[in-house]
C-alpha atoms as a PDB file:
ATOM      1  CA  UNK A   1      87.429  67.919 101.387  1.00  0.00           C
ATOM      2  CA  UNK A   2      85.088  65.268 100.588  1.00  0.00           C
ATOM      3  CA  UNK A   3      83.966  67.314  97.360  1.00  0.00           C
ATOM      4  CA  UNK A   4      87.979  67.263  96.073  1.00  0.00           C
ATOM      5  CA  UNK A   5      87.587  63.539  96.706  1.00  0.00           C
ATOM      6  CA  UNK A   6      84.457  63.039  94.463  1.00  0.00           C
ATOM      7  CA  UNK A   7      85.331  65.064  91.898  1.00  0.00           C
ATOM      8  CA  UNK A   8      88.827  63.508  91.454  1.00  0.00           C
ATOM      9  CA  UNK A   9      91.229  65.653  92.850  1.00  0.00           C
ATOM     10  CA  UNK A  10      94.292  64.452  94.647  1.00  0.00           C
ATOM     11  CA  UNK A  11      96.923  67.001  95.729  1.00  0.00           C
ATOM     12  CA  UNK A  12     100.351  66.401  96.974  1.00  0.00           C
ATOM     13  CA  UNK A  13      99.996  65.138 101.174  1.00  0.00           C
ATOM     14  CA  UNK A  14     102.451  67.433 102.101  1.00  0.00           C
ATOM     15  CA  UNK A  15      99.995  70.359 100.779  1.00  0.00           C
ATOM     16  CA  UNK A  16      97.118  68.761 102.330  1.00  0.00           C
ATOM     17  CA  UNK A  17      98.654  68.410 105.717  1.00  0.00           C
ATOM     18  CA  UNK A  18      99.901  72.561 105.761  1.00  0.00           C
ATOM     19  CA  UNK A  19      96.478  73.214 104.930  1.00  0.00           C
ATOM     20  CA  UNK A  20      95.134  70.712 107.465  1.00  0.00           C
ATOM     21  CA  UNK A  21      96.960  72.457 110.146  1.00  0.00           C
ATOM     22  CA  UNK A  22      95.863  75.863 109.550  1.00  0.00           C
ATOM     23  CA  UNK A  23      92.303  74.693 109.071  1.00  0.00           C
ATOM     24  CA  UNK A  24      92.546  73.063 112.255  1.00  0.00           C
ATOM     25  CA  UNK A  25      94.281  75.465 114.691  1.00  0.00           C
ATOM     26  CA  UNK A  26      92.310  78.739 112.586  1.00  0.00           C
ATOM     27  CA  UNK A  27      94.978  80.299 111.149  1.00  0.00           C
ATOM     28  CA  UNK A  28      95.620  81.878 107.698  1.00  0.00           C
ATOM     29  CA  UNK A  29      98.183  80.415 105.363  1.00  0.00           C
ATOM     30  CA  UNK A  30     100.858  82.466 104.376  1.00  0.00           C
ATOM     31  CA  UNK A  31     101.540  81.607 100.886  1.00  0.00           C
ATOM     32  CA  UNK A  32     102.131  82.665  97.191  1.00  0.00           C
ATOM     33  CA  UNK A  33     100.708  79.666  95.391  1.00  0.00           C
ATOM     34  CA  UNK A  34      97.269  79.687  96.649  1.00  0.00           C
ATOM     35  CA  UNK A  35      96.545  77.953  93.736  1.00  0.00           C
ATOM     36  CA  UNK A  36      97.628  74.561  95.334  1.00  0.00           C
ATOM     37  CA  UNK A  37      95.384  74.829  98.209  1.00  0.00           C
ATOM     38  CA  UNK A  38      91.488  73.969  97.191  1.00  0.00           C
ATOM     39  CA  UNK A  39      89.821  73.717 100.124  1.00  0.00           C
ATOM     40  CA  UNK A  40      87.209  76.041 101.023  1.00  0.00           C
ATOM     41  CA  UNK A  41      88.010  76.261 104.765  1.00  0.00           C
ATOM     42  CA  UNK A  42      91.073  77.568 104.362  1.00  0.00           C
ATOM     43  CA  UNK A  43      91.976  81.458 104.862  1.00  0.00           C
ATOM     44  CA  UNK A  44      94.631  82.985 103.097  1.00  0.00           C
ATOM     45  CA  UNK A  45      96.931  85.650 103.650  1.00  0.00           C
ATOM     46  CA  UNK A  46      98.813  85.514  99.990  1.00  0.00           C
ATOM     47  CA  UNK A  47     102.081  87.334  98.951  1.00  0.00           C
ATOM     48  CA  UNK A  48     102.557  89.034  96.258  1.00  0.00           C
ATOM     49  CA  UNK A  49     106.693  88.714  96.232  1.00  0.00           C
ATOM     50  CA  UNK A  50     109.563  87.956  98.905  1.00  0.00           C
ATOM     51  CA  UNK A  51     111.211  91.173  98.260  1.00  0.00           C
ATOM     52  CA  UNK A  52     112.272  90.582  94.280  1.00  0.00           C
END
C-alpha cells in the first residue's frame, strides 16, 4: 500500500484492517463495495445483492 500512501490516499482503518486480513491469510473478500478497498493484493469475490 505504499503507492495509496504516496499518492494521498487514506481510507477508513477499519477497511484497511478487513483487507489486511484477507491479504494476509489469502482469502477473497466478500463484499459489495469493492470500491472501498484499493489495494491491488486483494481478491474479490463481490455481490451483486443480499437477496433484494
Amino acid at each position: 500500500m505504499p503507492g495509496l500512501i504516496l499518492e494521498g490516499i487514506s481510507l477508513p482503518t477499519v477497511d484497511t484492517l478487513i483487507a489486511a486480513a484477507a491479504i494476509a491469510e489469502g482469502c477473497y473478500l466478500v463484499t459489495r463495495n469493492t470500491k472501498d478497498y484499493l489495494m491491488k493484493e486483494l481478491k474479490f469475490h463481490p455481490v451483486e445483492s443480499y437477496g433484494e
